[in-house]
C-alpha atoms as a PDB file:
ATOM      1  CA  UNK A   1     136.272  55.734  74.649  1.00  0.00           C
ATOM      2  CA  UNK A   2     134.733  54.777  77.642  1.00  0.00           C
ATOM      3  CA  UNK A   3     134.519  55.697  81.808  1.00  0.00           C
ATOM      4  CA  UNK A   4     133.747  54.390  85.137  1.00  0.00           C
ATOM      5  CA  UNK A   5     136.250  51.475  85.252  1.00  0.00           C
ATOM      6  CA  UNK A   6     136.141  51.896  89.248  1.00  0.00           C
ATOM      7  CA  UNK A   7     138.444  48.590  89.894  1.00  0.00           C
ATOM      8  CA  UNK A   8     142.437  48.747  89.722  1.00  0.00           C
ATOM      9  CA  UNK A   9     144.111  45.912  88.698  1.00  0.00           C
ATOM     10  CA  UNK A  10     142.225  42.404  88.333  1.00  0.00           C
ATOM     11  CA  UNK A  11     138.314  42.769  88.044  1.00  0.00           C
ATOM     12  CA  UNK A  12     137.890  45.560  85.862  1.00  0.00           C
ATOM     13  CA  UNK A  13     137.077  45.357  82.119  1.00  0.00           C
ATOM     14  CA  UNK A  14     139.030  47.884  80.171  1.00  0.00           C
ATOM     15  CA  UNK A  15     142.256  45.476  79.031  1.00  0.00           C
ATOM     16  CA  UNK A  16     138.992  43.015  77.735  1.00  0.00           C
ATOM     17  CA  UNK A  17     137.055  45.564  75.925  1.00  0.00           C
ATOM     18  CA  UNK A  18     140.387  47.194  74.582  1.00  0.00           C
ATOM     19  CA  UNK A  19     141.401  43.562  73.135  1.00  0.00           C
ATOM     20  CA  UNK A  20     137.127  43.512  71.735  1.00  0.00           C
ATOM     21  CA  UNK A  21     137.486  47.275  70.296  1.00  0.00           C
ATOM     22  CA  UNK A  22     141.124  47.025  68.927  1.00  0.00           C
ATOM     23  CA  UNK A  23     139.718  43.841  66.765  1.00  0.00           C
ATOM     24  CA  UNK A  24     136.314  44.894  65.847  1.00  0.00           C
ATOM     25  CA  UNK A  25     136.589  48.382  65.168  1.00  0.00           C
ATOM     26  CA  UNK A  26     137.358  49.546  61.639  1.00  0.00           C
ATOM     27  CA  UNK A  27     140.783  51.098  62.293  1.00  0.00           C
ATOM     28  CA  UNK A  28     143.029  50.545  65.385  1.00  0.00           C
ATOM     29  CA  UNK A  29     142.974  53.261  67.594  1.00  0.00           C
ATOM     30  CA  UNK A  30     144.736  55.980  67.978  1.00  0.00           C
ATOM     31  CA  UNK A  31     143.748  57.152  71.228  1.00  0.00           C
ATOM     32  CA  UNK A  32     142.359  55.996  74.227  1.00  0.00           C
ATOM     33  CA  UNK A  33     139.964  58.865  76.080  1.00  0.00           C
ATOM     34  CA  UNK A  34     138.750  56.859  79.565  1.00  0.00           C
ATOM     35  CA  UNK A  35     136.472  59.747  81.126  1.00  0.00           C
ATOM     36  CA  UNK A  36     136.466  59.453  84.833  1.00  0.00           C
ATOM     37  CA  UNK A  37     136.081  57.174  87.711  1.00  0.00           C
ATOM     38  CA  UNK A  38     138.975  54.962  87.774  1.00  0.00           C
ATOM     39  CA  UNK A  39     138.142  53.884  91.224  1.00  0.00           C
ATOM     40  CA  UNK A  40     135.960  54.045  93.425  1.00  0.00           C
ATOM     41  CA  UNK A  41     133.369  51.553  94.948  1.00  0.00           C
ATOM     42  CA  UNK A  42     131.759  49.405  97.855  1.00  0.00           C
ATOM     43  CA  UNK A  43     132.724  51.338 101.172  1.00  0.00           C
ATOM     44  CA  UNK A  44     135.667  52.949  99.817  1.00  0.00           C
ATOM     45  CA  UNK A  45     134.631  55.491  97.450  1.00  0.00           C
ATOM     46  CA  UNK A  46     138.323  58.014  96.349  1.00  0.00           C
ATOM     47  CA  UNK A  47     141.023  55.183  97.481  1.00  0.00           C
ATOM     48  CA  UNK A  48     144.497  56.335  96.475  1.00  0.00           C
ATOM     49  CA  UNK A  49     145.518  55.066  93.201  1.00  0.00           C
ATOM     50  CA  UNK A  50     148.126  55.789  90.337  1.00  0.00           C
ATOM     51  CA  UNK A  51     147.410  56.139  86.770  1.00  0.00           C
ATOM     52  CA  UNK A  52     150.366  53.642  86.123  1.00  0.00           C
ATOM     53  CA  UNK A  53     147.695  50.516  86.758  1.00  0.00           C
ATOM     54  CA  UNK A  54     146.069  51.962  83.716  1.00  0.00           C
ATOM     55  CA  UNK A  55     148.585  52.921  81.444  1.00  0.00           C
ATOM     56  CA  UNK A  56     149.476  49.453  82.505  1.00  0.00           C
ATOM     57  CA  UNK A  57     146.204  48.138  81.445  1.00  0.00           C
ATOM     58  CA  UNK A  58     146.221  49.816  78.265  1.00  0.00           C
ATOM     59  CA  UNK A  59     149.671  48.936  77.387  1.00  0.00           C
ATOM     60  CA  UNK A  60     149.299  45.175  77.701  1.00  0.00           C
ATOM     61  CA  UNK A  61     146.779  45.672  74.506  1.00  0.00           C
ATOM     62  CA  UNK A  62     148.060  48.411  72.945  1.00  0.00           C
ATOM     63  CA  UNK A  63     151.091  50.622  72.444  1.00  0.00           C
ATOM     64  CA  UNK A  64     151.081  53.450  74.731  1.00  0.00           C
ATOM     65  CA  UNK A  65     153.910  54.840  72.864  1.00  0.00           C
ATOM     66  CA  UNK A  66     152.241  54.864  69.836  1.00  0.00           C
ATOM     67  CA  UNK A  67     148.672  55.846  70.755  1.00  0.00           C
ATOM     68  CA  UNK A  68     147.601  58.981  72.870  1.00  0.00           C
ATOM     69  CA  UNK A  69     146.253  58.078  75.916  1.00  0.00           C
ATOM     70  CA  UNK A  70     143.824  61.103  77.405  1.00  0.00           C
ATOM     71  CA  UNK A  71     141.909  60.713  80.962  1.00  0.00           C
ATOM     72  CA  UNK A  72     139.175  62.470  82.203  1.00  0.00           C
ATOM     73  CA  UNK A  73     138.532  63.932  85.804  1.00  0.00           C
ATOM     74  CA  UNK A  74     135.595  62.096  87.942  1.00  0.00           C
ATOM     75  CA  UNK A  75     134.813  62.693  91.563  1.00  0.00           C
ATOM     76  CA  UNK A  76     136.308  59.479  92.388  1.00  0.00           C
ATOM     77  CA  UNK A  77     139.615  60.200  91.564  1.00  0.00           C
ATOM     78  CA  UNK A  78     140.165  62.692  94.196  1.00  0.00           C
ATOM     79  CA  UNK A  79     143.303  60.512  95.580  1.00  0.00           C
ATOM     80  CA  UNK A  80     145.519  59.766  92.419  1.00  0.00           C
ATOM     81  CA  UNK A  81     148.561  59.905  93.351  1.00  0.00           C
ATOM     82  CA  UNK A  82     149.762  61.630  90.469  1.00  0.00           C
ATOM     83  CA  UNK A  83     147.264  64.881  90.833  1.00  0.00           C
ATOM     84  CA  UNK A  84     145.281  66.915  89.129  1.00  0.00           C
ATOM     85  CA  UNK A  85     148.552  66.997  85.821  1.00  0.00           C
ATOM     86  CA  UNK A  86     147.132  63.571  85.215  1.00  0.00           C
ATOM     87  CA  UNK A  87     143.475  64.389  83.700  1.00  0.00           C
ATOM     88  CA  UNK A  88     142.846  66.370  80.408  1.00  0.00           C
ATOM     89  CA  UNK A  89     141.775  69.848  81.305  1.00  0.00           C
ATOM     90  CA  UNK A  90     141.226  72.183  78.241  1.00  0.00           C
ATOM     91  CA  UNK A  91     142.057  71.684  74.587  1.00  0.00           C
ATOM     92  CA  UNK A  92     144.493  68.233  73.199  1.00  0.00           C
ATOM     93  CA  UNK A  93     144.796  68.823  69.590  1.00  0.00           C
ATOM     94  CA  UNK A  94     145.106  65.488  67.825  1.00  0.00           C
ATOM     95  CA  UNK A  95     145.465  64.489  64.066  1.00  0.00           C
ATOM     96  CA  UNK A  96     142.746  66.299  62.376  1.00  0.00           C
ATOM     97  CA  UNK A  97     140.576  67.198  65.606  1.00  0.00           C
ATOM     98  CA  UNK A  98     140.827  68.117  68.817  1.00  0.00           C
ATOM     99  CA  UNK A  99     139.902  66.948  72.219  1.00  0.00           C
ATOM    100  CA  UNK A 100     138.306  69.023  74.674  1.00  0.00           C
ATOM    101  CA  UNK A 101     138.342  67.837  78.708  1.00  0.00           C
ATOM    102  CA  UNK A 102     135.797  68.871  81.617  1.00  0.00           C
ATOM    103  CA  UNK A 103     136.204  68.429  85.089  1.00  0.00           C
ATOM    104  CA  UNK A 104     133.783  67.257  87.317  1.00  0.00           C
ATOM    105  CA  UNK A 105     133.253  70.631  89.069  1.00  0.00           C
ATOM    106  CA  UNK A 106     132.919  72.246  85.925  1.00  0.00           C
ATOM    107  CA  UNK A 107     129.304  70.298  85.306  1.00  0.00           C
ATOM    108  CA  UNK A 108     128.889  69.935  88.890  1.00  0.00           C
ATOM    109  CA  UNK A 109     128.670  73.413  89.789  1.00  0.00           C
ATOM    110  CA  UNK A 110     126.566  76.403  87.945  1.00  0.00           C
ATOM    111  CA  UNK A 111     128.348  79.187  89.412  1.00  0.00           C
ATOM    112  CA  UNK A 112     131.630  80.061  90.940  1.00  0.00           C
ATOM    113  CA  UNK A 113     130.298  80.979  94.232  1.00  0.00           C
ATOM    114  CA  UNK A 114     129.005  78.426  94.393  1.00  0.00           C
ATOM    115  CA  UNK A 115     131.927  75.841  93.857  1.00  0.00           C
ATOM    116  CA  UNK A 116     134.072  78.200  96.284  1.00  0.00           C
ATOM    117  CA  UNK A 117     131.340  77.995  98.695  1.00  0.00           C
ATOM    118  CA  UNK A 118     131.678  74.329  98.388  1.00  0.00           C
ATOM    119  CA  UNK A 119     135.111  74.413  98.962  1.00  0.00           C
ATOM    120  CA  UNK A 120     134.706  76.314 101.932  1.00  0.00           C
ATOM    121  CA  UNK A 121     132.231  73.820 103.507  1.00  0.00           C
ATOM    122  CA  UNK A 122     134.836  71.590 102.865  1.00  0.00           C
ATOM    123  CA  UNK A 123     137.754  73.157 104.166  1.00  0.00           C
ATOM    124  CA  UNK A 124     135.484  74.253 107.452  1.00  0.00           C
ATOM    125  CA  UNK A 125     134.699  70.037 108.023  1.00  0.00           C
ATOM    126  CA  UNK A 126     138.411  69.197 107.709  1.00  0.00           C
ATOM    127  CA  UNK A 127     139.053  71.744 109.904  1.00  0.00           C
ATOM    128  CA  UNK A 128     136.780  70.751 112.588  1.00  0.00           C
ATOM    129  CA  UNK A 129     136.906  67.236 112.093  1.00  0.00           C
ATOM    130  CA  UNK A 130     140.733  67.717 113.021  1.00  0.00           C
ATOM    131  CA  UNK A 131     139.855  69.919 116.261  1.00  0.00           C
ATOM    132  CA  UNK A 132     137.744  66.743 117.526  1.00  0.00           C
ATOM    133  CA  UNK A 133     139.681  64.196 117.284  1.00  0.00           C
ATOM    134  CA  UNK A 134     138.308  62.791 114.099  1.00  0.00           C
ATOM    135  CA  UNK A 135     134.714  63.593 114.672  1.00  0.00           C
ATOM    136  CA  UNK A 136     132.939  64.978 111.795  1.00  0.00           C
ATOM    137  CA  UNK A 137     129.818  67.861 112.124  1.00  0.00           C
ATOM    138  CA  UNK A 138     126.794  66.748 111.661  1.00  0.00           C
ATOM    139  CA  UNK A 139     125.505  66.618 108.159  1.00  0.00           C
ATOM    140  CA  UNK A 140     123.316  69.267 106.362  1.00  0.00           C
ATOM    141  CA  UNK A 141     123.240  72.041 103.889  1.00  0.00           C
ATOM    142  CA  UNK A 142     124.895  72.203 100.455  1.00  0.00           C
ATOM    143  CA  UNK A 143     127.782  69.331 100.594  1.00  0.00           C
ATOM    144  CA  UNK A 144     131.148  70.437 100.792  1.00  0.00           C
ATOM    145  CA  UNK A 145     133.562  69.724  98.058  1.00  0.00           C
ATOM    146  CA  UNK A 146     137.697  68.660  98.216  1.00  0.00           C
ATOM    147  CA  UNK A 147     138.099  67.543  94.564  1.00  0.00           C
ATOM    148  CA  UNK A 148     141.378  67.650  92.832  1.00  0.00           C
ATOM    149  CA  UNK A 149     139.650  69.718  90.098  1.00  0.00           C
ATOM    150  CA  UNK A 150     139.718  72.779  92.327  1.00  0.00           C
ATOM    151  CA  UNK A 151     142.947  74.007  91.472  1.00  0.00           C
ATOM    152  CA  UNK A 152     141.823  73.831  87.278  1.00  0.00           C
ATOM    153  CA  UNK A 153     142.973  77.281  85.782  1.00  0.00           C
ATOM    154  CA  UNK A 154     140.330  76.996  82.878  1.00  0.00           C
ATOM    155  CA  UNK A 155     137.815  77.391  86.004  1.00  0.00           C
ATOM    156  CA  UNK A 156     135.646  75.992  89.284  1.00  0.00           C
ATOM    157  CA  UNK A 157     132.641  75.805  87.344  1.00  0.00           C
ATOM    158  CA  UNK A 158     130.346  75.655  84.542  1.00  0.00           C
ATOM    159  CA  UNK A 159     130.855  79.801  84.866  1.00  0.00           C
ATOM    160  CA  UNK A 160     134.094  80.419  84.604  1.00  0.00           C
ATOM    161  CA  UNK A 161     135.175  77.017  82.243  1.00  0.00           C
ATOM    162  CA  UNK A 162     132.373  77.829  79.853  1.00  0.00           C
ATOM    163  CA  UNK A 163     133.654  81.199  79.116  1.00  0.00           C
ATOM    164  CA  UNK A 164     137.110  79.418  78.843  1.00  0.00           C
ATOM    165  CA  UNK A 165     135.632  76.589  76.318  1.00  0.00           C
ATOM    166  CA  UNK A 166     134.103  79.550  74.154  1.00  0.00           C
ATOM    167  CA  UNK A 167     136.958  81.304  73.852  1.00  0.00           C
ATOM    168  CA  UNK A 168     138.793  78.689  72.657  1.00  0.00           C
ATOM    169  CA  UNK A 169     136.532  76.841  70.415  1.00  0.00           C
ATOM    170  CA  UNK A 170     136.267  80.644  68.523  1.00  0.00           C
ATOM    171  CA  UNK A 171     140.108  80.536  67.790  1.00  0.00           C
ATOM    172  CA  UNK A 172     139.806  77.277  65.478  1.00  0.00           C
ATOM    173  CA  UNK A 173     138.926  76.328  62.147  1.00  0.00           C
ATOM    174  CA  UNK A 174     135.237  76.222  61.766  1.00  0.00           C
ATOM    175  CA  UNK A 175     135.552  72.839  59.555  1.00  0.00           C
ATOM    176  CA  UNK A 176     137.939  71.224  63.128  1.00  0.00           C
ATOM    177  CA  UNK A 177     135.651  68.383  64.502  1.00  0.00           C
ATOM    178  CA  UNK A 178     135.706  68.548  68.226  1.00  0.00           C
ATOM    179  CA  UNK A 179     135.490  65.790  70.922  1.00  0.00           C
ATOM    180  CA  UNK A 180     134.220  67.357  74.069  1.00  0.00           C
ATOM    181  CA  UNK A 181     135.051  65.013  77.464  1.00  0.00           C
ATOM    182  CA  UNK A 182     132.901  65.491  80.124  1.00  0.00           C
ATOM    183  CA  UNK A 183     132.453  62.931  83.250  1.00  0.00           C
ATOM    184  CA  UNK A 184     128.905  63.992  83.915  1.00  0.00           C
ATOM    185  CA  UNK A 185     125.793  64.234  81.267  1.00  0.00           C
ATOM    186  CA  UNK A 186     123.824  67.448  80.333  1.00  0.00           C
ATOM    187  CA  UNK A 187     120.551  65.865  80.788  1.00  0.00           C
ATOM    188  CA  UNK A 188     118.453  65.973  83.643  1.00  0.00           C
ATOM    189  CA  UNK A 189     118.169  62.399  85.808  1.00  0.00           C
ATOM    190  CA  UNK A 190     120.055  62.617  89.168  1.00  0.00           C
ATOM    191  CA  UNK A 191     119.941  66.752  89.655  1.00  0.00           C
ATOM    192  CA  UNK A 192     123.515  66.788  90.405  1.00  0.00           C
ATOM    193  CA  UNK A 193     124.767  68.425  86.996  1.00  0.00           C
ATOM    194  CA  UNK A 194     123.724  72.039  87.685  1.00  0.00           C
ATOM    195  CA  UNK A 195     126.022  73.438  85.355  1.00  0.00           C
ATOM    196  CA  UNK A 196     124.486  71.486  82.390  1.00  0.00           C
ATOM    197  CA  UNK A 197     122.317  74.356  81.067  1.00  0.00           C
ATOM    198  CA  UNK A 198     125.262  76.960  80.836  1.00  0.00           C
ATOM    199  CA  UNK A 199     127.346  73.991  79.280  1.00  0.00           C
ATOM    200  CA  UNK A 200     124.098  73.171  76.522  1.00  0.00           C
ATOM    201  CA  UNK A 201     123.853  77.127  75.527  1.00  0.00           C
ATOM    202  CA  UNK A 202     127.911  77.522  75.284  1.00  0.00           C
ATOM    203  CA  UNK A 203     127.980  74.151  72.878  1.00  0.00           C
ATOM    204  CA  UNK A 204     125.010  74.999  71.057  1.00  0.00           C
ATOM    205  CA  UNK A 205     126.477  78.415  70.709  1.00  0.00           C
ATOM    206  CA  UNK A 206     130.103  76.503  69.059  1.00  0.00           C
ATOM    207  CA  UNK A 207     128.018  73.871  67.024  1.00  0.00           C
ATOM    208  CA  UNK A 208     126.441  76.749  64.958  1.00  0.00           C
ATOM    209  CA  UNK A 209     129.808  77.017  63.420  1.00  0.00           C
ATOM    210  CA  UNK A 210     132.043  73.627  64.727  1.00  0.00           C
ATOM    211  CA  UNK A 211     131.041  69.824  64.430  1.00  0.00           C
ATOM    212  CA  UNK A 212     131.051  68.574  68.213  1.00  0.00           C
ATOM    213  CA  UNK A 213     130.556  65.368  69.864  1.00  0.00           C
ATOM    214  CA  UNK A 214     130.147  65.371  73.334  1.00  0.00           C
ATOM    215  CA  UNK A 215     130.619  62.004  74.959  1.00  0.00           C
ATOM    216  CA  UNK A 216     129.244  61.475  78.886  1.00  0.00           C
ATOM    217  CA  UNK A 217     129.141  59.078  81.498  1.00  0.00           C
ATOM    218  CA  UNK A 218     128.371  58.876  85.364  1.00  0.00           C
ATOM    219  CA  UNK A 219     125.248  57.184  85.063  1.00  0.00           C
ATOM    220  CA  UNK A 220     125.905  53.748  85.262  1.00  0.00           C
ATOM    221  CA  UNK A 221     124.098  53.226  88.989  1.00  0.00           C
ATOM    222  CA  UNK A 222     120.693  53.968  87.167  1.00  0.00           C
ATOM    223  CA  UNK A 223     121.508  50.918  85.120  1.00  0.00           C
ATOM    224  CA  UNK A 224     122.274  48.691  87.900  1.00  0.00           C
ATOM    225  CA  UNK A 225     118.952  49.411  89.421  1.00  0.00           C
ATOM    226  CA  UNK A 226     116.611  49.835  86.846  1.00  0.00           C
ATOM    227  CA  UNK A 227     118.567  45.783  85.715  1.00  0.00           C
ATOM    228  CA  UNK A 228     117.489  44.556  89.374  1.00  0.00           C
ATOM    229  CA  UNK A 229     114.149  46.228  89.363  1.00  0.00           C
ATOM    230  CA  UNK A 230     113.342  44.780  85.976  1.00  0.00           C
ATOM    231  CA  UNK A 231     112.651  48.386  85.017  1.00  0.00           C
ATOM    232  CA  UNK A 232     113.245  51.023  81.718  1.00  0.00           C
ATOM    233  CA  UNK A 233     116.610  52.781  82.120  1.00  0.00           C
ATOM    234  CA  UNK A 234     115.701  56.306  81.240  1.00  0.00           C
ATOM    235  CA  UNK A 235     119.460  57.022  80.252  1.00  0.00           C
ATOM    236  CA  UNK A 236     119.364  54.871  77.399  1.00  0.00           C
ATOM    237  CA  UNK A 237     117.198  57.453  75.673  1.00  0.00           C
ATOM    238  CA  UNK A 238     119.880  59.628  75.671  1.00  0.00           C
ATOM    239  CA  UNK A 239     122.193  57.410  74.382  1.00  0.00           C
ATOM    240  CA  UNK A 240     122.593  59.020  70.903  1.00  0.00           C
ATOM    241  CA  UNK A 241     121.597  62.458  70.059  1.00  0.00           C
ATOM    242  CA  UNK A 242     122.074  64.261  66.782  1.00  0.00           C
ATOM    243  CA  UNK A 243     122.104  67.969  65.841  1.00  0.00           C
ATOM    244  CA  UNK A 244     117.899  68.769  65.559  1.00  0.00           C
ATOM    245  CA  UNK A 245     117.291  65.929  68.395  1.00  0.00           C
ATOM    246  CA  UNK A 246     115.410  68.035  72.024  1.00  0.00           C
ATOM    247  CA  UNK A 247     116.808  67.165  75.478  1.00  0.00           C
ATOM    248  CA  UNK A 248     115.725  67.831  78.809  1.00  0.00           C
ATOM    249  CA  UNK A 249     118.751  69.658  80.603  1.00  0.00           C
ATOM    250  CA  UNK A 250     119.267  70.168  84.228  1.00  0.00           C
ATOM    251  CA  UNK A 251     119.257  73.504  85.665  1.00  0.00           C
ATOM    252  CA  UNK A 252     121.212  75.513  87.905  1.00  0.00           C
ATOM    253  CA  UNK A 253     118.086  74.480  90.598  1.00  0.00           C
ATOM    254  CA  UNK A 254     118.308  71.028  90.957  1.00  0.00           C
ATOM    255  CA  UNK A 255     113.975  70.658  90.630  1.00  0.00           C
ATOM    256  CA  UNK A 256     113.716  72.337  87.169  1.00  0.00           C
ATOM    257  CA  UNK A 257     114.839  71.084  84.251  1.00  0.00           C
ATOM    258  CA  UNK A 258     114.673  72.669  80.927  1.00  0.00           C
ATOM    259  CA  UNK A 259     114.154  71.460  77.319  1.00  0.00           C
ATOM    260  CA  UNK A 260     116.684  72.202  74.738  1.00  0.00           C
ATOM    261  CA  UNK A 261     117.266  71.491  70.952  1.00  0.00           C
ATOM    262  CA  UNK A 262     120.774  70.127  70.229  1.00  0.00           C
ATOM    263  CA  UNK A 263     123.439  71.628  67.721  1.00  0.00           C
ATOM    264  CA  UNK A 264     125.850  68.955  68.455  1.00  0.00           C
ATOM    265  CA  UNK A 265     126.490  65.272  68.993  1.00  0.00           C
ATOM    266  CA  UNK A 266     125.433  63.766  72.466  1.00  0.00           C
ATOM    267  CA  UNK A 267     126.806  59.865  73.218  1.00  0.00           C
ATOM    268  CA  UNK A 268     127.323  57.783  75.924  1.00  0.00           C
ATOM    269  CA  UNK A 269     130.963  57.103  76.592  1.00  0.00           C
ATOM    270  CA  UNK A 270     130.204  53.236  77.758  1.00  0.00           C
ATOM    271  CA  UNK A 271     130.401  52.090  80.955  1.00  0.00           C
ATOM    272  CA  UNK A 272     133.502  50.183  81.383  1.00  0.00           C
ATOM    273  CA  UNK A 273     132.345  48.902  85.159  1.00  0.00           C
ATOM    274  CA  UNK A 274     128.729  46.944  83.614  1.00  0.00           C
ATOM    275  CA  UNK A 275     131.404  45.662  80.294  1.00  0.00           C
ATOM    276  CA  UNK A 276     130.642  48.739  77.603  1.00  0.00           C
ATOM    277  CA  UNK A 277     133.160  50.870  75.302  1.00  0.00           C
ATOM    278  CA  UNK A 278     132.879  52.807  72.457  1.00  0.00           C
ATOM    279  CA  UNK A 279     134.584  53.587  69.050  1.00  0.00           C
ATOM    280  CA  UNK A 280     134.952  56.896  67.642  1.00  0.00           C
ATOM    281  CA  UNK A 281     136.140  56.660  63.366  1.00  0.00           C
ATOM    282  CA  UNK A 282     136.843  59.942  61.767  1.00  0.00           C
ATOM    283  CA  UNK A 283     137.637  59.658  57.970  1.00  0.00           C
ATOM    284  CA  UNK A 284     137.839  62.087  55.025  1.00  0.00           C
ATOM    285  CA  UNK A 285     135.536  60.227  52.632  1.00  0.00           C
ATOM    286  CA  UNK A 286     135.699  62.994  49.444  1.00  0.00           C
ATOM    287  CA  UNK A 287     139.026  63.443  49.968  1.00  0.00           C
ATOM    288  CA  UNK A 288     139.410  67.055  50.370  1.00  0.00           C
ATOM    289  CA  UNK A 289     142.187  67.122  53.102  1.00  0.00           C
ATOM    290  CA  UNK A 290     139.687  66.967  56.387  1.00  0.00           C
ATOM    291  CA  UNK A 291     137.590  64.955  58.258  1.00  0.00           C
ATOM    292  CA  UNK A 292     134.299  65.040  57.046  1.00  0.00           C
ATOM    293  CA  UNK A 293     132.458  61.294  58.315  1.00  0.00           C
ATOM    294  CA  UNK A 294     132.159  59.933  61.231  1.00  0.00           C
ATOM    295  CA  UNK A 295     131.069  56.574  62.261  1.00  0.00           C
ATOM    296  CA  UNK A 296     130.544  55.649  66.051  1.00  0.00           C
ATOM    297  CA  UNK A 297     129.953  51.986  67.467  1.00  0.00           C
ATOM    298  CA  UNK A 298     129.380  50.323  70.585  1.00  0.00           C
ATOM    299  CA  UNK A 299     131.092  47.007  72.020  1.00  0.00           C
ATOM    300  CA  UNK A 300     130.126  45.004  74.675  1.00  0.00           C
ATOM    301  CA  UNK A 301     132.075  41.794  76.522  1.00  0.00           C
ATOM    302  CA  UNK A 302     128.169  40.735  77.354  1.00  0.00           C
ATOM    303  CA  UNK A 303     128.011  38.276  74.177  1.00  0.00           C
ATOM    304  CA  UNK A 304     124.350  37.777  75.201  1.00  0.00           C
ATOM    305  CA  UNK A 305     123.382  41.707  74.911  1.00  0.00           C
ATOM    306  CA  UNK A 306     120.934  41.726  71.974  1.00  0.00           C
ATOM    307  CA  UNK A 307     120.328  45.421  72.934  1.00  0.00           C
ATOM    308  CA  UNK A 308     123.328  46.411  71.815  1.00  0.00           C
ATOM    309  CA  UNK A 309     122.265  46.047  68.324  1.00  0.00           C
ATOM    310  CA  UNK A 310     120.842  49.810  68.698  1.00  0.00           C
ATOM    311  CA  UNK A 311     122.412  53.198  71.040  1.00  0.00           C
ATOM    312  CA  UNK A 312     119.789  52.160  73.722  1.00  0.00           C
ATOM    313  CA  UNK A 313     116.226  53.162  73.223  1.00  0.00           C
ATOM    314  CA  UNK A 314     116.838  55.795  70.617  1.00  0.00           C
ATOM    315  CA  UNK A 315     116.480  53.374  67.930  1.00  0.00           C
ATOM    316  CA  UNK A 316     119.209  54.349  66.188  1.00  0.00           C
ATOM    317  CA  UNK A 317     121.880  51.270  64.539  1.00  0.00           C
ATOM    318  CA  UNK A 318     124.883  50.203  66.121  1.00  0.00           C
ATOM    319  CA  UNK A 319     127.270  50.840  64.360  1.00  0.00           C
ATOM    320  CA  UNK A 320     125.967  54.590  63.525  1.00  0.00           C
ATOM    321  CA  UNK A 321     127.429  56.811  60.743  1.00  0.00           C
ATOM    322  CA  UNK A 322     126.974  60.185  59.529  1.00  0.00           C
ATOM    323  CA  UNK A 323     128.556  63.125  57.533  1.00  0.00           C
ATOM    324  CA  UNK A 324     129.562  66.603  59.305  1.00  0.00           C
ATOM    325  CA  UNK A 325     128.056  68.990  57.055  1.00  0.00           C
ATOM    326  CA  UNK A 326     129.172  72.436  56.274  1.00  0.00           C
ATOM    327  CA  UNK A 327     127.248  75.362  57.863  1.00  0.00           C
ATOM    328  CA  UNK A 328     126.853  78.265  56.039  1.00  0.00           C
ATOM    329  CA  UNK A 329     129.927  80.283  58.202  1.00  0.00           C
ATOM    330  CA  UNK A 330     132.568  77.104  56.686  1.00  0.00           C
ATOM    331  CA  UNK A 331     135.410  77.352  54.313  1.00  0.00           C
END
């Protein structure tokens, strides 16, 4: 797993890390989850692109045919030419989980009214811009918002998709690990996650009775900043999270922030853009028919990365492994 490749074609590290991960991690792998941001960079920030330059990608390391390929939806990746279809919305059920895909909008935005007022702006600066010749209105206010995530039937925003998520997540198995994809974190750092604290309360709610993992991304400009400046990256405490472990989750006012106590699994996805990816192992070590350890490492192309021997600052060993234990609800 991994997300913000941002480069088509030559200059992008996903064929790379897929050649470092398919060797070094303790099974091949059966799926390939890249969560967002395809493209995306320098002055031109949603070019058009297809998701053929990354099945190609993927296919000149692996087997597309034989491993499941699932994509998330970033707010780059407004221009594919292949539309919304292409990105994982909802539940994928897979051998012996599931995974679970979120769309920009629906961490983006708290509220429905607030997406569709969003996509008014939007609609209202197209408009206008197309009246005057080009000429866009002056700036201000809450920014509009034209992403291809609009149309997703499972909902606009962290609203409407939770109450989607929680339905669904109530229908299976209590004992049926679930991989949750989400472009954007829960945690509070660049206030533009608003719908993180309705996302932490619905997952928290599912993890009383469900293992989850939730895997995140977005982020990566804090790293390439805080590198220049010679400064901590506060992401990389967030890195790894267990059930137990507190976070600080954005609210619906982009100011406040809130702290929360996880019942799930919170991991960065790897940056694929600064030469990161991750491997997800599920096994059923007692051999009772389901999945019931996971292990989870990191893999870098930066050979001279001796921080990668831990999940950033939380101190906790690359590779990582635990058990998913039963909760008292589990059969």
């Amino acid at each position: 797993m991994a997300s913000d490749r941002h480069e088509s074609g030559d200059g992008n590290n996903l064929a790379p890390l897929l050649r470092i991960t398919s060797k070094g991690a303790a099974v091949t792998p059966s799926a390939v989850l890249l969560d967002g941001d395809f493209v995306g960079g320098g002055g031109d920030r949603t070019p058009v692109f297809s998701v053929e330059s990354v099945y190609n990608e993927i296919d000149s390391v692996l087997n597309t045919n034989s491993c499941e390929v699932l994509l998330g939806y970033g707010s780059h990746d407004a221009n594919c030419s292949e539309g919304y279809a292409a990105f994982l919305s909802g539940p994928r059920r897979m051998e012996g989980y599931s995974v679970y895909g979120l769309s920009f909008a629906q961490m983006a935005f708290a509220t429905d009214s607030a997406a569709r007022a969003a996509i008014l702006k939007s609609r209202q600066e197209a408009a206008t811009s197309e009246d005057e010749g080009d000429v866009s209105p002056p700036p201000g206010g809450d920014p509009g918002y034209a992403g291809l995530d609009t149309l997703d039937r499972r909902g606009i925003s962290a609203q409407s998709a939770s109450g989607s998520f929680t339905e669904w997540v109530s229908s299976i198995p209590g004992d049926w690990p679930v991989v949750v994809m989400s472009h954007m974190p829960l945690h509070a750092i660049r206030k533009d996650n608003l719908g993180a604290e309705t996302w932490v309360k619905a997952l928290n709610e599912a993890g009383k009775s469900h293992p989850i993992i939730f895997i995140w991304a977005h982020n990566h400009t804090l790293e390439e900043r805080a590198g220049r400046d010679g400064g901590e990256i506060p992401d990389r405490d967030n890195y790894l999270l267990l059930p137990g472990d507190n976070i600080q989750v954005q609210t619906y006012v982009d100011s406040i922030s809130v702290q929360e106590r996880l019942r799930f699994t919170y991991v960065n996805a790897g940056y694929l853009k600064l030469g990161y990816a991750s491997v997800v192992t599920f096994s059923d070590s007692r051999g009772e028919g389901r999945f019931d350890h996971v292990r989870i490492e990191r893999f870098t192309i930066n050979e001279a990365d001796t921080l990668n021997s831990t999940f950033g600052n939380t101190g906790r060993p690359n590779p990582f492994e635990f058990y998913i234990s039963r909760s008292p609800g589990r059969r």
